[in-house]
PDB file of N, CA and C in Angstrom:
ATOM      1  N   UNK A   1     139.688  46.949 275.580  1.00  0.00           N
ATOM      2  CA  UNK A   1     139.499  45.922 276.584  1.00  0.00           C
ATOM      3  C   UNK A   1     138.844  46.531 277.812  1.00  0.00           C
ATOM      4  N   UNK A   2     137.950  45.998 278.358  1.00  0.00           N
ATOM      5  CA  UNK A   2     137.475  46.452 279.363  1.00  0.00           C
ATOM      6  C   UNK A   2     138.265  45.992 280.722  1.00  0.00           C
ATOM      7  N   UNK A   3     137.799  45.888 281.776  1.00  0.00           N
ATOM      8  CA  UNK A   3     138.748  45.601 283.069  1.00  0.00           C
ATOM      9  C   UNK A   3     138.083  43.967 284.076  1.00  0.00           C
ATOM     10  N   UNK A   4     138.659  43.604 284.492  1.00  0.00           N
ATOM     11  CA  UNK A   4     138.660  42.728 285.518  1.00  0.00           C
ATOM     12  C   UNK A   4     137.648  43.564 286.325  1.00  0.00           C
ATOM     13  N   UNK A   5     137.336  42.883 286.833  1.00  0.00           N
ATOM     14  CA  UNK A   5     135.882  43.593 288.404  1.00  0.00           C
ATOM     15  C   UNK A   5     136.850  44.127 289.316  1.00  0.00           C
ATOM     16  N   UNK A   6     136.969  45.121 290.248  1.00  0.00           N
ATOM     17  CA  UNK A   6     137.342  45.247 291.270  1.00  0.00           C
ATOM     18  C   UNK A   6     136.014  45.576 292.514  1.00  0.00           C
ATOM     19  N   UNK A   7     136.849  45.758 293.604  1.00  0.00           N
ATOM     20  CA  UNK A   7     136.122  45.824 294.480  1.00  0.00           C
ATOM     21  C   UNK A   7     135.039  46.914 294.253  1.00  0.00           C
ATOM     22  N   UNK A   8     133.682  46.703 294.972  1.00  0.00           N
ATOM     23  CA  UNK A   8     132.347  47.538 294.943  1.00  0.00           C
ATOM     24  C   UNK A   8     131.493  47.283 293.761  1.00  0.00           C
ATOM     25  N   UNK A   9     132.377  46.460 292.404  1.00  0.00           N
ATOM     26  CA  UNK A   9     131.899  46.603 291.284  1.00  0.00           C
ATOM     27  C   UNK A   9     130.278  45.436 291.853  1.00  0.00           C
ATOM     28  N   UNK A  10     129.900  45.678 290.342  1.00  0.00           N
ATOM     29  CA  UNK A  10     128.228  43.900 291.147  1.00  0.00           C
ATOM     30  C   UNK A  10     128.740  42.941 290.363  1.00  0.00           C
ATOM     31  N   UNK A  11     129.114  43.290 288.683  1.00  0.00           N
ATOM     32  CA  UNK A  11     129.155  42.588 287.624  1.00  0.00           C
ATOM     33  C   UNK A  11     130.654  41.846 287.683  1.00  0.00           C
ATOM     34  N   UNK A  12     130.788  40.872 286.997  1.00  0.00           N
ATOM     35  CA  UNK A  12     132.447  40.244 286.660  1.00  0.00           C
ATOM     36  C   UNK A  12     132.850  41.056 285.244  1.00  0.00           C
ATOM     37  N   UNK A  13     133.934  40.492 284.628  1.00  0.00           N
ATOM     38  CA  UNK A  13     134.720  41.362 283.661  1.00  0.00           C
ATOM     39  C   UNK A  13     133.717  40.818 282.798  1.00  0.00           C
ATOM     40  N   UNK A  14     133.710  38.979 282.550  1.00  0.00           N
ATOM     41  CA  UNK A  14     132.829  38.749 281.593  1.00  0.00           C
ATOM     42  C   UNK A  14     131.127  39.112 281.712  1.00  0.00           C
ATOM     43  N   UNK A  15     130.376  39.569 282.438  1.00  0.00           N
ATOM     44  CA  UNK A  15     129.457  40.041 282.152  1.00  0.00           C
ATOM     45  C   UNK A  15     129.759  41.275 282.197  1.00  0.00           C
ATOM     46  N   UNK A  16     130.729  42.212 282.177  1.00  0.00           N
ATOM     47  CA  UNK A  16     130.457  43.368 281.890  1.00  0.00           C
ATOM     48  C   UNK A  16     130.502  43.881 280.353  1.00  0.00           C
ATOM     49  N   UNK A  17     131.620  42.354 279.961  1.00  0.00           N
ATOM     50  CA  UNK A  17     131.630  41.996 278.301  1.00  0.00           C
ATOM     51  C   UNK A  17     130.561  42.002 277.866  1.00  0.00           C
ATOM     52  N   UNK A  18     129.556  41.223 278.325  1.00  0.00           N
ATOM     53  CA  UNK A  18     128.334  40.495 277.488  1.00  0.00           C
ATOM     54  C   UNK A  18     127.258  42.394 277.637  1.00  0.00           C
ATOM     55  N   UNK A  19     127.343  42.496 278.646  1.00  0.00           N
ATOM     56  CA  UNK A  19     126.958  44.066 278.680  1.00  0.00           C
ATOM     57  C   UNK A  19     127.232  44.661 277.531  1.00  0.00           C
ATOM     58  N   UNK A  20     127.987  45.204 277.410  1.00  0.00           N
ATOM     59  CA  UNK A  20     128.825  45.796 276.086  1.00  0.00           C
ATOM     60  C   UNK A  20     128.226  45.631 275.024  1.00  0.00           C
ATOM     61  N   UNK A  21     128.851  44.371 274.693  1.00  0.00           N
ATOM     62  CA  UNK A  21     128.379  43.897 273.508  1.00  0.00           C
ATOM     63  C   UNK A  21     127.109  43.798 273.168  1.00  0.00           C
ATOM     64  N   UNK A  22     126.102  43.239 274.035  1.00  0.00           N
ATOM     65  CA  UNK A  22     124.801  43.018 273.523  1.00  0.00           C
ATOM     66  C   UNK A  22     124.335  44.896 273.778  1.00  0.00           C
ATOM     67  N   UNK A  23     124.638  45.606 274.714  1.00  0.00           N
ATOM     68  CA  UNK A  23     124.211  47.197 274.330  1.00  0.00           C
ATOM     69  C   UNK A  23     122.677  47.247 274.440  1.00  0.00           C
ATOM     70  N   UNK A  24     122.030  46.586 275.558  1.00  0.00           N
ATOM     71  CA  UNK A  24     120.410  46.839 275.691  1.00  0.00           C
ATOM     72  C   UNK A  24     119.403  46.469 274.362  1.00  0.00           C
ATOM     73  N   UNK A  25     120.768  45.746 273.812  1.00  0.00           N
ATOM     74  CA  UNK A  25     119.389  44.810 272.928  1.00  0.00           C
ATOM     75  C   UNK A  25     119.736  45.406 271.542  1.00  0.00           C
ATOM     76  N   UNK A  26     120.249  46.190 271.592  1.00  0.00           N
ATOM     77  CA  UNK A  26     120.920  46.638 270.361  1.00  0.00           C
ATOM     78  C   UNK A  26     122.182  46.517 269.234  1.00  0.00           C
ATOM     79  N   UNK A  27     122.367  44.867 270.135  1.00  0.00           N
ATOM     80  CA  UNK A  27     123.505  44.451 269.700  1.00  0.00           C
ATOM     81  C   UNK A  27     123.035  43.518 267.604  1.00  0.00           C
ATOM     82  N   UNK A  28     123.598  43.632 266.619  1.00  0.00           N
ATOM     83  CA  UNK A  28     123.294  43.293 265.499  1.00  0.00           C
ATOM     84  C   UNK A  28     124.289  42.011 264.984  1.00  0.00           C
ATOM     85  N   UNK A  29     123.870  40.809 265.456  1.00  0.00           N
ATOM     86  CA  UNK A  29     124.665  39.841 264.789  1.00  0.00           C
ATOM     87  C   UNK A  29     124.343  38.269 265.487  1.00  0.00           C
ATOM     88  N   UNK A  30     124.931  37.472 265.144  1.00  0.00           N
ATOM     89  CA  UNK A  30     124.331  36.025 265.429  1.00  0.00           C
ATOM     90  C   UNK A  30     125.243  35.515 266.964  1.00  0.00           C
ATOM     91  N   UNK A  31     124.915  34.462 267.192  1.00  0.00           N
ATOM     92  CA  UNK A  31     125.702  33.717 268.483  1.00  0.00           C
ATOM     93  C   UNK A  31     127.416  33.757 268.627  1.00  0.00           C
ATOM     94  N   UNK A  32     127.546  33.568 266.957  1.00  0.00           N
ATOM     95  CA  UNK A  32     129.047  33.384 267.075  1.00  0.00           C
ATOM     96  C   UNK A  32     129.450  34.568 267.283  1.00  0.00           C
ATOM     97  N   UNK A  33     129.020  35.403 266.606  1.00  0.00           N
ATOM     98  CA  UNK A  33     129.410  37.160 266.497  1.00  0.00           C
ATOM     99  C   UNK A  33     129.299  38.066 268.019  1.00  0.00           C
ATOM    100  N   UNK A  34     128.524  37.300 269.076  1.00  0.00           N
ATOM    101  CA  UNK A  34     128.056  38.113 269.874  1.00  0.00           C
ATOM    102  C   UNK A  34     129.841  37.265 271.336  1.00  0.00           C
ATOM    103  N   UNK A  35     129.562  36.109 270.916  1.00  0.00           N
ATOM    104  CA  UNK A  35     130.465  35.396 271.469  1.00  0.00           C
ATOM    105  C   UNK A  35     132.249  35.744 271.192  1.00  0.00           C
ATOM    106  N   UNK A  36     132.353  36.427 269.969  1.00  0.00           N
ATOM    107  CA  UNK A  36     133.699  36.704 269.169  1.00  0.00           C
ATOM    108  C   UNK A  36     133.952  38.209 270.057  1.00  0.00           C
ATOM    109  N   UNK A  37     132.809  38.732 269.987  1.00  0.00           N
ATOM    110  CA  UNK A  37     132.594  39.987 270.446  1.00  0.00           C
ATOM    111  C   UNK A  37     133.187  40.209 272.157  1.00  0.00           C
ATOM    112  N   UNK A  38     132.441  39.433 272.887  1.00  0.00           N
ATOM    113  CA  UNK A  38     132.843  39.193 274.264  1.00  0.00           C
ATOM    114  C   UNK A  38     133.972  39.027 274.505  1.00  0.00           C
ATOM    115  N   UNK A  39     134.158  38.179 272.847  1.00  0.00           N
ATOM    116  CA  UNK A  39     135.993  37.476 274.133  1.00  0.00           C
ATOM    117  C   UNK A  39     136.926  38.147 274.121  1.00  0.00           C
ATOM    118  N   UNK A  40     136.821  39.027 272.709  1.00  0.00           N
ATOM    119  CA  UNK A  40     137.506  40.552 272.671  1.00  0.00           C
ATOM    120  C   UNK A  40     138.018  41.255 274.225  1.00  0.00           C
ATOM    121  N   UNK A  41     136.486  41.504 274.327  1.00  0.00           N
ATOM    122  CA  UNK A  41     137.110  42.155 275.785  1.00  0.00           C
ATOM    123  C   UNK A  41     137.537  41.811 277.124  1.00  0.00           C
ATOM    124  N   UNK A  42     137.986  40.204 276.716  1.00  0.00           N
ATOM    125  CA  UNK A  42     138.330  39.997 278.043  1.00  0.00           C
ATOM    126  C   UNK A  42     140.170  39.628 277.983  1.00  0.00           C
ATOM    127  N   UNK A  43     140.794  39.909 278.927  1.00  0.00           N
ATOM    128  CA  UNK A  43     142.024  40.096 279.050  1.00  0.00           C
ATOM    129  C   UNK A  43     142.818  38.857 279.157  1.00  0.00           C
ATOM    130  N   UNK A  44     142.124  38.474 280.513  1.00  0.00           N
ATOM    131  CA  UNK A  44     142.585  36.788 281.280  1.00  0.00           C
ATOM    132  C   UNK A  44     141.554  36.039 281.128  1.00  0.00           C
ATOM    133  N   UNK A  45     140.639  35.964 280.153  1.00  0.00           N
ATOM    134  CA  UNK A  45     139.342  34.657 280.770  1.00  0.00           C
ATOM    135  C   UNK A  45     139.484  34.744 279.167  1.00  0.00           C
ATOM    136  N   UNK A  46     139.316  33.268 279.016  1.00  0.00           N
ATOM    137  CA  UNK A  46     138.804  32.575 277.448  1.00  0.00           C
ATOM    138  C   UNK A  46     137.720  31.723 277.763  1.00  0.00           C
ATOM    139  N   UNK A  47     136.452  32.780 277.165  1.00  0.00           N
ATOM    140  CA  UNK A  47     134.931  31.649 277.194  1.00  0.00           C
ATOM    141  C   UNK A  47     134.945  31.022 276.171  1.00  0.00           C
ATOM    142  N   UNK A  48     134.321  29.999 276.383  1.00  0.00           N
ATOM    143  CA  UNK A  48     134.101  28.783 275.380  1.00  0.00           C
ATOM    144  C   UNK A  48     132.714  28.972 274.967  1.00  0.00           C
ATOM    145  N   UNK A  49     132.603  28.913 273.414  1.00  0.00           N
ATOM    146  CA  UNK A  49     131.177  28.394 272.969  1.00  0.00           C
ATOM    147  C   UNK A  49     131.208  27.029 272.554  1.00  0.00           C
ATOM    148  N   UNK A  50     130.359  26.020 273.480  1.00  0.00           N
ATOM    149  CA  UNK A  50     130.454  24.887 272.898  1.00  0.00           C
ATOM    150  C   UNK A  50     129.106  24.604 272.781  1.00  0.00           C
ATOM    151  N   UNK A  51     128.760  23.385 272.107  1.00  0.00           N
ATOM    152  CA  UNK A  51     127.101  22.859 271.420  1.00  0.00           C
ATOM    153  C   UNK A  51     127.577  21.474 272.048  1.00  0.00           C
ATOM    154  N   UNK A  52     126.144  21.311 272.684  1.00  0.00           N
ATOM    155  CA  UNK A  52     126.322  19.772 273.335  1.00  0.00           C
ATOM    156  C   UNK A  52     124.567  19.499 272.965  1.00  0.00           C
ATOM    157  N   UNK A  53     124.713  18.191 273.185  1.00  0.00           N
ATOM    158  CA  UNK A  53     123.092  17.295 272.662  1.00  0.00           C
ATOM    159  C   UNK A  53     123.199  17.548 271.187  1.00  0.00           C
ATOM    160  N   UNK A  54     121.647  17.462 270.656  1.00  0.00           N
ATOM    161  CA  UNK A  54     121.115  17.258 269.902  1.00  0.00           C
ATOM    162  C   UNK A  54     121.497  19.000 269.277  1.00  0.00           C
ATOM    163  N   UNK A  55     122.025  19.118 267.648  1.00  0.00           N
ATOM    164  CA  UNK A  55     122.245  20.124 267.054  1.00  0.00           C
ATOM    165  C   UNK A  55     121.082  20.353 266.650  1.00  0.00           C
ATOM    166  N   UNK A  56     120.817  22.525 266.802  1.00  0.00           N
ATOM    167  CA  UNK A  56     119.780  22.584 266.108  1.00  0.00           C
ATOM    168  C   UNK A  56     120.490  23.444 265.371  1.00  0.00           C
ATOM    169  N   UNK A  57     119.295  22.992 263.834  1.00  0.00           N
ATOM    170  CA  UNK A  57     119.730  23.827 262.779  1.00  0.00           C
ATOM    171  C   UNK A  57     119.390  25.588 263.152  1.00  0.00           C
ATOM    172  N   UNK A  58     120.287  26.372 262.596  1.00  0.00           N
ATOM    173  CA  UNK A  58     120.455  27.402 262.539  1.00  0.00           C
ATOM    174  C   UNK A  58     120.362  28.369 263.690  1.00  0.00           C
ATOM    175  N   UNK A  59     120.663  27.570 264.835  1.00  0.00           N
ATOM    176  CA  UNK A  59     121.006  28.271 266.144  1.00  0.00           C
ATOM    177  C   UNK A  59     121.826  29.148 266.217  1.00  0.00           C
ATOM    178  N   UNK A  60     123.194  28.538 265.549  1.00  0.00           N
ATOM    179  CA  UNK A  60     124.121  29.698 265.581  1.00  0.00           C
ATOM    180  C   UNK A  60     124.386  31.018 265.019  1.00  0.00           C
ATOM    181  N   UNK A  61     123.244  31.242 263.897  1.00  0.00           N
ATOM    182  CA  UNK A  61     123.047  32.058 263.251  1.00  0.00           C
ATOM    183  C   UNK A  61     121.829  33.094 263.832  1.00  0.00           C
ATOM    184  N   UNK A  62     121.547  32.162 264.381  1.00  0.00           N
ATOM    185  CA  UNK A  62     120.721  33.885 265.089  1.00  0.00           C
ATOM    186  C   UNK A  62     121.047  34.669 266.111  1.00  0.00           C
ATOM    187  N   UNK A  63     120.288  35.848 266.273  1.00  0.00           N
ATOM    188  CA  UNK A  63     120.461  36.762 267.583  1.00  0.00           C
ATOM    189  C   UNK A  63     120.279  36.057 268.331  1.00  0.00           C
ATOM    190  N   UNK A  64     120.852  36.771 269.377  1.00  0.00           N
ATOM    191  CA  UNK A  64     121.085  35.868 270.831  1.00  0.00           C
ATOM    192  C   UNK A  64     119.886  36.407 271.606  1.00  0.00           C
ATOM    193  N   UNK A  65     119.248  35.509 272.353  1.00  0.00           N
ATOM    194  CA  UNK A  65     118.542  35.745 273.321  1.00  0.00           C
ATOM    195  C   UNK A  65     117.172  35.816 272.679  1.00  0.00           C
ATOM    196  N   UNK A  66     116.950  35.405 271.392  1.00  0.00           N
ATOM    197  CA  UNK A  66     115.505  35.084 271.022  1.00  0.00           C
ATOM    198  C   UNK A  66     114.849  34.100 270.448  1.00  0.00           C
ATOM    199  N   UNK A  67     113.837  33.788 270.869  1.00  0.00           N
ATOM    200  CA  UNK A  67     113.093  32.441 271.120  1.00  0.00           C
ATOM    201  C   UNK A  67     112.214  32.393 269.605  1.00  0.00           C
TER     202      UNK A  67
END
């Protein structure tokens, strides 16, 4: 588990999660996996993945962050 932010830090706990996990781009797995991954490390915060509008097919299955 990583930590809560304290003072001086820039980042919060959950982006220091998403840090982590994604690893400069080197992270290997789809939305849900990257999302399962995060919530791991957080102690007190439960992020939500939710899908709102129009579903697209096979969103959730890909890497995150590419178009």
């Amino acid at each position: 588990m990583w930590r809560i932010k304290s003072r001086g830090e820039t980042n919060s706990a959950f982006t220091n999660s998403l840090k982590y996990v994604w690893d400069d781009g080197n992270f290997e797995g789809t939305y849900k996996d990257f999302y399962l991954q995060i919530r791991e490390g957080l102690v007190n915060q439960h992020p939500q993945l939710l899908e709102f509008g129009k579903k697209i097919a096979g969103f959730d299955t890909e890497k995150p962050f590419t178009i």
